[in-house]
Protein backbone atom coordinates (compact mmCIF):
# COMPACT_ATOMS: atom_id res chain seq x y z
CA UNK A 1 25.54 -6.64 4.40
CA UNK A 2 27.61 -6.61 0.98
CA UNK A 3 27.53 -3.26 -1.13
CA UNK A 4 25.59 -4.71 -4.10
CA UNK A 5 26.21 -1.70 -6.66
CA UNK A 6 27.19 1.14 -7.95
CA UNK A 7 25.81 2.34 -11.61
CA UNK A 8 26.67 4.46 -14.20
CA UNK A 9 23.85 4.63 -15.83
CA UNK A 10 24.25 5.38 -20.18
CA UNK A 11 22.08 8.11 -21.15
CA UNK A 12 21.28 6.05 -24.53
CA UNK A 13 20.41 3.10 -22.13
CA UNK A 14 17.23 2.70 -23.73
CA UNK A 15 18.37 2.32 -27.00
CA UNK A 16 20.50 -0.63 -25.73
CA UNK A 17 23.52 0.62 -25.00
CA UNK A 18 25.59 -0.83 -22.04
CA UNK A 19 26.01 0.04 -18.33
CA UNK A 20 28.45 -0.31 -15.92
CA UNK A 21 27.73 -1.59 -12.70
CA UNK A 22 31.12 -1.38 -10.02
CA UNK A 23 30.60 -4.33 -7.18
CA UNK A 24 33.35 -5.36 -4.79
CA UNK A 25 34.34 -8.46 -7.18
CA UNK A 26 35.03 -5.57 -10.12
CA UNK A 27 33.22 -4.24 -12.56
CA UNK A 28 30.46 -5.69 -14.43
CA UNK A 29 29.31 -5.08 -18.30
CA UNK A 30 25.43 -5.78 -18.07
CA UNK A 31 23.31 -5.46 -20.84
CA UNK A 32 20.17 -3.05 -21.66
CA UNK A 33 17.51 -5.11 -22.64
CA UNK A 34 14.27 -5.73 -21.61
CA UNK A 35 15.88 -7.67 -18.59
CA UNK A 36 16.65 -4.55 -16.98
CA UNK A 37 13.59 -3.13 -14.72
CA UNK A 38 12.62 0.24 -14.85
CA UNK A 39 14.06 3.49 -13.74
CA UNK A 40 17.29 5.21 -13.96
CA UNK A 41 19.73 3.47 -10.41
CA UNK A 42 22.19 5.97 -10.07
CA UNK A 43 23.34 5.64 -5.94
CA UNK A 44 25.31 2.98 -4.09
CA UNK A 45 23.05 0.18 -3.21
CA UNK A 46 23.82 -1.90 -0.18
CA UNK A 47 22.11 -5.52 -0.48
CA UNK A 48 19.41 -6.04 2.20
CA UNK A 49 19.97 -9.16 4.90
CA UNK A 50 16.49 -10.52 3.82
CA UNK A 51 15.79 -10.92 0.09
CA UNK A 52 12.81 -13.11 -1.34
CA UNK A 53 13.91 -13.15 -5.29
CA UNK A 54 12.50 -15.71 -7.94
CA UNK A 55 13.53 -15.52 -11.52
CA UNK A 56 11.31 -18.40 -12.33
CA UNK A 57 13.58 -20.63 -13.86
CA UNK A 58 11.91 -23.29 -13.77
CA UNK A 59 11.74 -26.47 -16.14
CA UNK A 60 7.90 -26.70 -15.69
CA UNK A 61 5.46 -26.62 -12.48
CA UNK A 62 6.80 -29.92 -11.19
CA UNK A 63 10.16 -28.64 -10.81
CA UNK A 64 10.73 -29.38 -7.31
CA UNK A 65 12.57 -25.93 -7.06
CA UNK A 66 8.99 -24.31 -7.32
CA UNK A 67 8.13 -26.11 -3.66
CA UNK A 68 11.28 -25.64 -1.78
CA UNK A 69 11.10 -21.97 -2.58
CA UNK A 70 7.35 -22.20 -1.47
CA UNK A 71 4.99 -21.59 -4.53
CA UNK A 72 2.03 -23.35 -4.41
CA UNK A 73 -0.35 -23.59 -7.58
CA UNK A 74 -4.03 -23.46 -7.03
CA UNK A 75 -5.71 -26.66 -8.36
CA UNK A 76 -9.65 -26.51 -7.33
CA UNK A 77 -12.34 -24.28 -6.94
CA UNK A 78 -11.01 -20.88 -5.74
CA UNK A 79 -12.59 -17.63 -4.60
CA UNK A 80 -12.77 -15.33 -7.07
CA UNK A 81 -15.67 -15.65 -8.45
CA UNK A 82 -16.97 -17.75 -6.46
CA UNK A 83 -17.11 -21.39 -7.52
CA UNK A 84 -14.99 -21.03 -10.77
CA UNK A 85 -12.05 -23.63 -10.93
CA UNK A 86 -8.68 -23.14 -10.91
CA UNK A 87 -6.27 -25.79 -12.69
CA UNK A 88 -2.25 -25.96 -11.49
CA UNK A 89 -2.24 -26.79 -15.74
CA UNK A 90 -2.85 -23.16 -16.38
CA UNK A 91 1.05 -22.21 -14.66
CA UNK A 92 3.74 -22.75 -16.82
CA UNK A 93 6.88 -22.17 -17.66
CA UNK A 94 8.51 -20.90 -20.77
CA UNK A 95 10.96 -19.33 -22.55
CA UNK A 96 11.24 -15.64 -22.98
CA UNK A 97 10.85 -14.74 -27.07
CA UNK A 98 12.75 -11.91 -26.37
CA UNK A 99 15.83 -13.19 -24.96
CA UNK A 100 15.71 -17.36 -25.08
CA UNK A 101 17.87 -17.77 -22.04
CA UNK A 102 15.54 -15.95 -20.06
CA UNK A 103 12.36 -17.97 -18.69
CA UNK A 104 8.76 -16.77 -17.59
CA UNK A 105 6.02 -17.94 -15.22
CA UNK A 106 2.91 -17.68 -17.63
CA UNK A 107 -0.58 -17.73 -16.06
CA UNK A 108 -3.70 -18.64 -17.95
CA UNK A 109 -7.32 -17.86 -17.65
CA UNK A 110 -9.58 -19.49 -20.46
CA UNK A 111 -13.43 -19.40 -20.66
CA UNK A 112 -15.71 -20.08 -23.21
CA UNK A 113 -19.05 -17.39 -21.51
CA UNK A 114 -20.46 -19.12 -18.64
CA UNK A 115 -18.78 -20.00 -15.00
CA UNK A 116 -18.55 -23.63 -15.57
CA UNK A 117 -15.62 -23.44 -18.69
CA UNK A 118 -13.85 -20.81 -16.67
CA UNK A 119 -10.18 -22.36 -15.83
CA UNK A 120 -8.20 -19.73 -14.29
CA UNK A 121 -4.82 -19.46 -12.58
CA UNK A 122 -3.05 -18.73 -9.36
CA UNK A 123 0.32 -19.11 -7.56
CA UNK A 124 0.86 -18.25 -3.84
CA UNK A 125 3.97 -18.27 -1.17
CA UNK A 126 3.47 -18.74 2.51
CA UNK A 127 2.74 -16.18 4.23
CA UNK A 128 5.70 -14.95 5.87
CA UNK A 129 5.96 -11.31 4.77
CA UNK A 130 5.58 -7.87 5.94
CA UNK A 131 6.99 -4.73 6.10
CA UNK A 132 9.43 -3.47 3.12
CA UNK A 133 9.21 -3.90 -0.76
CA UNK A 134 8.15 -5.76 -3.37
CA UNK A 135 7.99 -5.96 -6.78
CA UNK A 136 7.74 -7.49 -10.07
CA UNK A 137 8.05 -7.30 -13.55
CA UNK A 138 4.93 -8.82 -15.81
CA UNK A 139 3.13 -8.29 -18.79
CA UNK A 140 -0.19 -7.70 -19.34
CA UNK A 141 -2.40 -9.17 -22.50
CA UNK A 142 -4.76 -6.77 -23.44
CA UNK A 143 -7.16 -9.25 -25.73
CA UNK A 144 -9.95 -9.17 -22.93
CA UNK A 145 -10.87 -5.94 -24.15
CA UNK A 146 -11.74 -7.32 -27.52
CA UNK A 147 -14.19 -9.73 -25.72
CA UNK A 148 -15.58 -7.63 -23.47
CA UNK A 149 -14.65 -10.28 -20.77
CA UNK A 150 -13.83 -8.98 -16.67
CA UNK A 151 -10.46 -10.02 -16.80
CA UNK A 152 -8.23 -9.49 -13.88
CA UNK A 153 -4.38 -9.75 -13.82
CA UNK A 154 -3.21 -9.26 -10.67
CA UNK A 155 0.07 -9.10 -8.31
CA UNK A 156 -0.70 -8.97 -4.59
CA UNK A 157 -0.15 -9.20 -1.04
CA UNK A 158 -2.69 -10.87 1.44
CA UNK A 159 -3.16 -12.67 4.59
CA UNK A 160 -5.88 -16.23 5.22
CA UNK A 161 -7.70 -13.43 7.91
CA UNK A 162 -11.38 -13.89 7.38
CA UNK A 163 -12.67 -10.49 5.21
CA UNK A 164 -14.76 -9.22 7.73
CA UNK A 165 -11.96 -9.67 10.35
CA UNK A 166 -9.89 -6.14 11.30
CA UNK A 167 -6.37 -8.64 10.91
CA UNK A 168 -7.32 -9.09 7.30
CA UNK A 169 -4.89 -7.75 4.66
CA UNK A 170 -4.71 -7.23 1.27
CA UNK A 171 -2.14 -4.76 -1.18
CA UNK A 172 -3.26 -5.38 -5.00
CA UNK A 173 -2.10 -3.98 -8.28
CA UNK A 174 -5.12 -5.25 -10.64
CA UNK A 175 -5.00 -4.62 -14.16
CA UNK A 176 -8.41 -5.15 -16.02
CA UNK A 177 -7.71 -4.67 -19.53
CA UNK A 178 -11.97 -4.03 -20.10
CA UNK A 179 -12.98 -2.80 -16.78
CA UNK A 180 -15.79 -4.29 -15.63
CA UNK A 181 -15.59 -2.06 -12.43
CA UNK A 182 -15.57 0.81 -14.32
CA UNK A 183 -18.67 0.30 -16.01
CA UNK A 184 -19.31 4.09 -17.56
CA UNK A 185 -17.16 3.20 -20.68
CA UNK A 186 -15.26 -0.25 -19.64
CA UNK A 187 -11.57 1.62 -20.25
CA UNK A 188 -8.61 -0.46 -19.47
CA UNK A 189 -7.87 0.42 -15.56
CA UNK A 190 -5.57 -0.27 -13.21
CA UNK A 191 -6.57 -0.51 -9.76
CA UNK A 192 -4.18 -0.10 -6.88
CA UNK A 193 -5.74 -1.48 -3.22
CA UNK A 194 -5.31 -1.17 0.16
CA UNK A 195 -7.66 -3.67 2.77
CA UNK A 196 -8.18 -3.98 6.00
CA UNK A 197 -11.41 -5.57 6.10
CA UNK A 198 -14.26 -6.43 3.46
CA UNK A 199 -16.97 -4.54 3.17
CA UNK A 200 -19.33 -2.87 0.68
CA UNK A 201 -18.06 -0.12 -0.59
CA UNK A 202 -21.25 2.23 0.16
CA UNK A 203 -20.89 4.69 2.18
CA UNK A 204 -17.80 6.01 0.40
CA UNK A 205 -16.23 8.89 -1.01
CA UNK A 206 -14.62 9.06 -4.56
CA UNK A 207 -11.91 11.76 -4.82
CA UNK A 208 -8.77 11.93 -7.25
CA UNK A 209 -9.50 8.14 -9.17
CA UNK A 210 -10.12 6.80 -5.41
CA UNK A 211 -12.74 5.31 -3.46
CA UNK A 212 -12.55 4.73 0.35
CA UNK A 213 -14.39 4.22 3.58
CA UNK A 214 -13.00 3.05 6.61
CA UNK A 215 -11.57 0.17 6.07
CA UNK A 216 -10.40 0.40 2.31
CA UNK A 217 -9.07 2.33 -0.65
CA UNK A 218 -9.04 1.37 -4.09
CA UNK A 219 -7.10 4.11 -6.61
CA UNK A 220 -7.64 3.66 -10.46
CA UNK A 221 -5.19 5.03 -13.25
CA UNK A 222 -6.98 4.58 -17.18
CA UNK A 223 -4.34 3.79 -19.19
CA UNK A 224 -3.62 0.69 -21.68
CA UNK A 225 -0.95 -1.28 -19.78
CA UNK A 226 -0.48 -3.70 -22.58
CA UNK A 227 3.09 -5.52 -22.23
CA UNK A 228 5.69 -5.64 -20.20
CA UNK A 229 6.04 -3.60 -16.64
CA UNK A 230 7.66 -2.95 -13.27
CA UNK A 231 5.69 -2.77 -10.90
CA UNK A 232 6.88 -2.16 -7.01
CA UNK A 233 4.74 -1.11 -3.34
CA UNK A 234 6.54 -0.01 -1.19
CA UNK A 235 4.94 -1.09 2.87
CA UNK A 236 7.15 1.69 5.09
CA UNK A 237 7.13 0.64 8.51
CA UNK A 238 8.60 4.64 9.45
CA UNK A 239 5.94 6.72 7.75
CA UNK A 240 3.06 3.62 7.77
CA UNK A 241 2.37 4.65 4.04
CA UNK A 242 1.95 2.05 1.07
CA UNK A 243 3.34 3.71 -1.93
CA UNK A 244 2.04 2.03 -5.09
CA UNK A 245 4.61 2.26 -8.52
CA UNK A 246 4.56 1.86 -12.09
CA UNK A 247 7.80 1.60 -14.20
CA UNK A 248 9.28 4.06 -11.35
CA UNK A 249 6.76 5.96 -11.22
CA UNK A 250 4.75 6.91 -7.95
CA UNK A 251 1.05 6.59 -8.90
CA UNK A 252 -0.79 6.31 -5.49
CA UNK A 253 0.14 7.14 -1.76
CA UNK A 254 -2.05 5.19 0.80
CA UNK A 255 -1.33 3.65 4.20
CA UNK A 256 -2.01 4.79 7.84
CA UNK A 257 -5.55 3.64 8.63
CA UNK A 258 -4.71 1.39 5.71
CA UNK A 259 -1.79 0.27 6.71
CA UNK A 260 -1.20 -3.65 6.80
CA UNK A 261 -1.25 -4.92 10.60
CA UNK A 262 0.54 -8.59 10.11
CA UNK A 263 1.86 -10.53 7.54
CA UNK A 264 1.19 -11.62 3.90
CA UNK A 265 1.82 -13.79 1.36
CA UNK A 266 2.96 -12.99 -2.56
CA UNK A 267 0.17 -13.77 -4.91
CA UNK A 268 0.07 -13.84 -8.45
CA UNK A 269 -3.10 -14.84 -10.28
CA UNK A 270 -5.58 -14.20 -13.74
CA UNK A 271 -9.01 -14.67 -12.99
CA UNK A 272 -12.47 -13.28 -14.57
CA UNK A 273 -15.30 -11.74 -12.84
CA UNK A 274 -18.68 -13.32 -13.25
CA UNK A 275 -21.26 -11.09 -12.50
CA UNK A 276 -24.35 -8.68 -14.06
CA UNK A 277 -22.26 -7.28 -16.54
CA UNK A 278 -19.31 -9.72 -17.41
CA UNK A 279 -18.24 -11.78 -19.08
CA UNK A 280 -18.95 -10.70 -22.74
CA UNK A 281 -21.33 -12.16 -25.24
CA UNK A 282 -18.78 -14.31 -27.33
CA UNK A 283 -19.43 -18.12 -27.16
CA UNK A 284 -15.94 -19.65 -28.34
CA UNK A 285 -13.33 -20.12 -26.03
CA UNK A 286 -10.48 -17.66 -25.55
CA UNK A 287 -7.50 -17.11 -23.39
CA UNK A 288 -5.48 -14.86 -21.48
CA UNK A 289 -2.11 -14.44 -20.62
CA UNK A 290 -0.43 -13.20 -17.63
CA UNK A 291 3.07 -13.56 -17.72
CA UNK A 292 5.88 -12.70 -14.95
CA UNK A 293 9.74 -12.45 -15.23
CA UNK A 294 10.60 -11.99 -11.50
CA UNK A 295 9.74 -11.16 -8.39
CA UNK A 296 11.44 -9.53 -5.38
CA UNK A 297 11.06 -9.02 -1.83
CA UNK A 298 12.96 -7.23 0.79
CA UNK A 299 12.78 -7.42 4.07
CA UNK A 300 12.31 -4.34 6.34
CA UNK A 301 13.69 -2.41 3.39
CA UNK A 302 12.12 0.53 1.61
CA UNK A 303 13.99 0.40 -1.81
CA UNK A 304 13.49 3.17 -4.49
CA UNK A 305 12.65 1.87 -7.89
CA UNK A 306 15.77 2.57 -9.08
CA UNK A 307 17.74 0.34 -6.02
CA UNK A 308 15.79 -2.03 -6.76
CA UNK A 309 16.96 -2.41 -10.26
CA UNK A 310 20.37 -2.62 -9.49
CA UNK A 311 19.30 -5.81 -7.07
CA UNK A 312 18.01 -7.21 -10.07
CA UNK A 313 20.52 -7.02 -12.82
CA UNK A 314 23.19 -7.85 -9.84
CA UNK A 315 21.47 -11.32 -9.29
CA UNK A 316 20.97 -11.88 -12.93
CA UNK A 317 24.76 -10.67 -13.46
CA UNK A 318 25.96 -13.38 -10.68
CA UNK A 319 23.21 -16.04 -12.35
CA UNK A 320 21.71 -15.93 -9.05
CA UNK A 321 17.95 -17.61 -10.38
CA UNK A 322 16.44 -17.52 -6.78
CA UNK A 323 17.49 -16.06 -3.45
CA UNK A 324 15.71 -16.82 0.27
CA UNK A 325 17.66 -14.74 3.23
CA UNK A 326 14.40 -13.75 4.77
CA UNK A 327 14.74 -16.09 7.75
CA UNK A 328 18.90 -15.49 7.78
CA UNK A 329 19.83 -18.58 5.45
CA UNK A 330 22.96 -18.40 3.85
CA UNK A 331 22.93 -16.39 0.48
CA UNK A 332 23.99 -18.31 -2.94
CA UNK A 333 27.35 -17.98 -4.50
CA UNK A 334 25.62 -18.41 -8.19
CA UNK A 335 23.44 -20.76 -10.06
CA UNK A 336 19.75 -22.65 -9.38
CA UNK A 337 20.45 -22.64 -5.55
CA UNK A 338 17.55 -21.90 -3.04
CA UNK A 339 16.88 -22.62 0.41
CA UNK A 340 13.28 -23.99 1.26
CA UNK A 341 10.26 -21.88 3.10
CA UNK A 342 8.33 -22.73 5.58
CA UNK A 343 9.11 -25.04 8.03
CA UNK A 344 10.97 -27.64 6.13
CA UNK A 345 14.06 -25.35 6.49
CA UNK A 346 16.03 -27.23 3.79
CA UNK A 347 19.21 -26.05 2.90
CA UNK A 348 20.23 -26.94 -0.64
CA UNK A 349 24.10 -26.56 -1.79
CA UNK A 350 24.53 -24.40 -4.28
C-alpha cells in the first residue's frame, strides 16, 4: 500500500486559501473549493488495497464507462412506492456550475399529484460490498418542502435479501426535505437507518430522535440540509458498530444487533412516498433534484472523515476520475481509466 498523504491543513482553508498535501511523487498545491470534502485531514494517510471511487465523469448515461464500473440505472416500475416508474432518462450527467471542469450525476424525481406521473430515479452497483467505509458528497434540493410533496433523497447500502428474511440489509442516509414521516409538523429530517429485516415498526421504543425494535433503528436529526454535503458510514468489522456522519460530524452510533451480516450494494436514488398524507395538493408538475459529486468505498477500512478527504483530493490531484481495487485489479496511473465489476473482469488501459 502507497502512503497517499500528508496535509497541512490552512487555517483560512475555508475562505479558499490553499493546502499542501506531501505524497511520495512531491508536493502537491490543491485547491479549497467546494471540491474538497469536509473536515479538517491532518495525519498521514496510507491508501487502502481496495478502493471503489467514482467521480462521475461521465459524458451522459450511455457512456459505456458507467457499465464497466457497474452502475446500473433503473428503467421500470420500482419499489418504492410501490408501482411508481422509474425512467434511466431521469440520470444525467452535467457540469458542475461551480467549477465547469467538474461533472455531477443528477437524479430526478418529477410528479404532477397522483402515482401514475411520478418518474423517479435510481442508480445501483452490484453487490459486492461489505465491511469498511463509504461515502459521498451530494446536494440536497429543498423545493419539496414548498409542495408539501414526501420526497426522499437518499444514499444507501442494501442487499436483494427478501425484507422479511434475517440476511436482509439495509444502511440509509434519507433526507426528506418535508417529512412525511414526521408528520407532527413535516420539518425537514434526516433519517439515518440500520435493517436487518422488515417489519412494522410497532412495538418500538423512541429514545434520543430514534426508533427501534429488534430488527431495526431509524435515527432522525431536524435540520435543513439544503445544498451540498459529505456524508460517510462507517461499517467497523472490530467494534460491529455503524457510525453514521455528516460533514465530519458523528450524528448516530448504531450496529451490533444491527450490524450488516453479508454484503451490499451502493444505491443512490430520489423517489416520493405515496401514501395517506403525501404527496401535496398542487396539480402542476414539479421536480426534484438530487445531485452527487463522488462516491467512495473502502474496503475493510474504517477511515475518519478527515482520511477520507485526503483520498479524495489525492485522486482528483492525480485526475484519477474512477478507481476499482476492490477485487485486487491494478490501480490507474491517471485519467478516465477503470476496470469493470462483476464478472466481466475487464481490464481497460489507462
Amino acid at each position: 500500500m502507497a502512503l497517499l498523504g500528508m496535509v497541512n491543513w490552512s487555517t483560512h482553508c475555508w475562505q479558499g486559501k490553499a493546502i499542501t498535501i506531501s505524497v511520495v511523487t512531491g508536493v502537491l498545491l490543491v485547491g479549497c473549493g467546494s471540491q474538497l470534502p469536509g473536515p479538517e485531514p491532518t495525519d498521514p494517510v496510507t491508501e487502502p488495497a481496495g478502493v471503489f471511487f467514482d467521480d462521475f465523469t461521465y459524458s451522459s448515461n450511455a457512456d459505456p464507462y458507467l457499465g464497466l464500473m457497474g452502475w446500473s440505472l433503473l428503467d421500470g416500475i420500482g419499489t418504492l412506492p410501490m408501482n411508481a416508474l422509474y425512467s434511466r432518462d431521469n440520470v444525467f450527467f452535467r457540469t458542475d456550475t461551480a467549477d465547469s471542469s467538474n461533472r455531477l450525476a443528477a437524479l430526478q424525481a418529477t410528479t404532477q399529484n397522483t402515482l401514475q406521473t411520478m418518474r423517479l430515479a435510481q442508480m445501483e452497483t452490484p453487490i459486492r460490498f461489505f465491511e469498511g467505509t463509504y461515502a459521498a458528497r451530494v446536494f440536497f434540493d429543498n423545493a419539496a418542502k414548498d409542495y408539501r410533496d414526501g420526497n426522499v433523497q437518499t444514499f444507501y447500502l442494501i442487499n436483494d435479501a427478501p425484507a422479511l428474511d434475517l440476511d436482509f440489509v439495509e444502511i440509509d442516509f434519507e433526507y426528506l426535505p418535508y417529512d412525511v414521516w414526521n408528520p407532527e409538523d413535516f420539518p425537514p429530517d434526516m433519517w439515518m437507518n440500520t435493517w436487518h429485516m422488515w417489519e412494522s415498526w410497532e412495538p418500538s421504543v423512541e429514545y434520543n430522535n430514534c426508533l427501534e425494535n429488534r430488527f431495526r433503528r431509524a435515527c432522525w436529526w431536524s435540520t435543513s440540509l439544503a445544498g451540498w454535503h459529505t456524508l460517510l458510514v462507517q461499517v467497523n468489522p472490530d467494534t460491529k458498530e455503524v457510525r453514521f456522519y455528516i460533514d465530519g460530524r458523528l450524528r448516530v452510533t448504531t450496529g451490533r444487533r444491527y450490524y450488516p451480516r453479508s454484503e451490499v450494494n451502493i444505491s443512490l436514488a430520489n423517489w416520493v412516498t405515496h401514501d395517506a398524507i403525501s404527496p401535496g395538493s398542487a396539480p402542476q408538475s414539479r421536480t426534484y433534484t438530487f445531485m452527487v459529486d463522488w462516491v467512495l468505498y473502502a474496503k475493510d477500512v474504517v477511515l475518519d472523515p478527515g482520511e477520507m478527504a485526503v483520498l479524495v483530493a489525492g485522486y482528483r490531484e492525480a485526475g484519477i476520475s474512477r478507481q476499482d481495487t476492490i477485487d485486487g485489479q491494478p490501480k490507474p496511473a491517471t485519467g478516465l481509466g477503470a476496470t469493470a465489476t462483476a464478472a466481466n473482469q475487464i481490464n481497460l488501459s489507462w
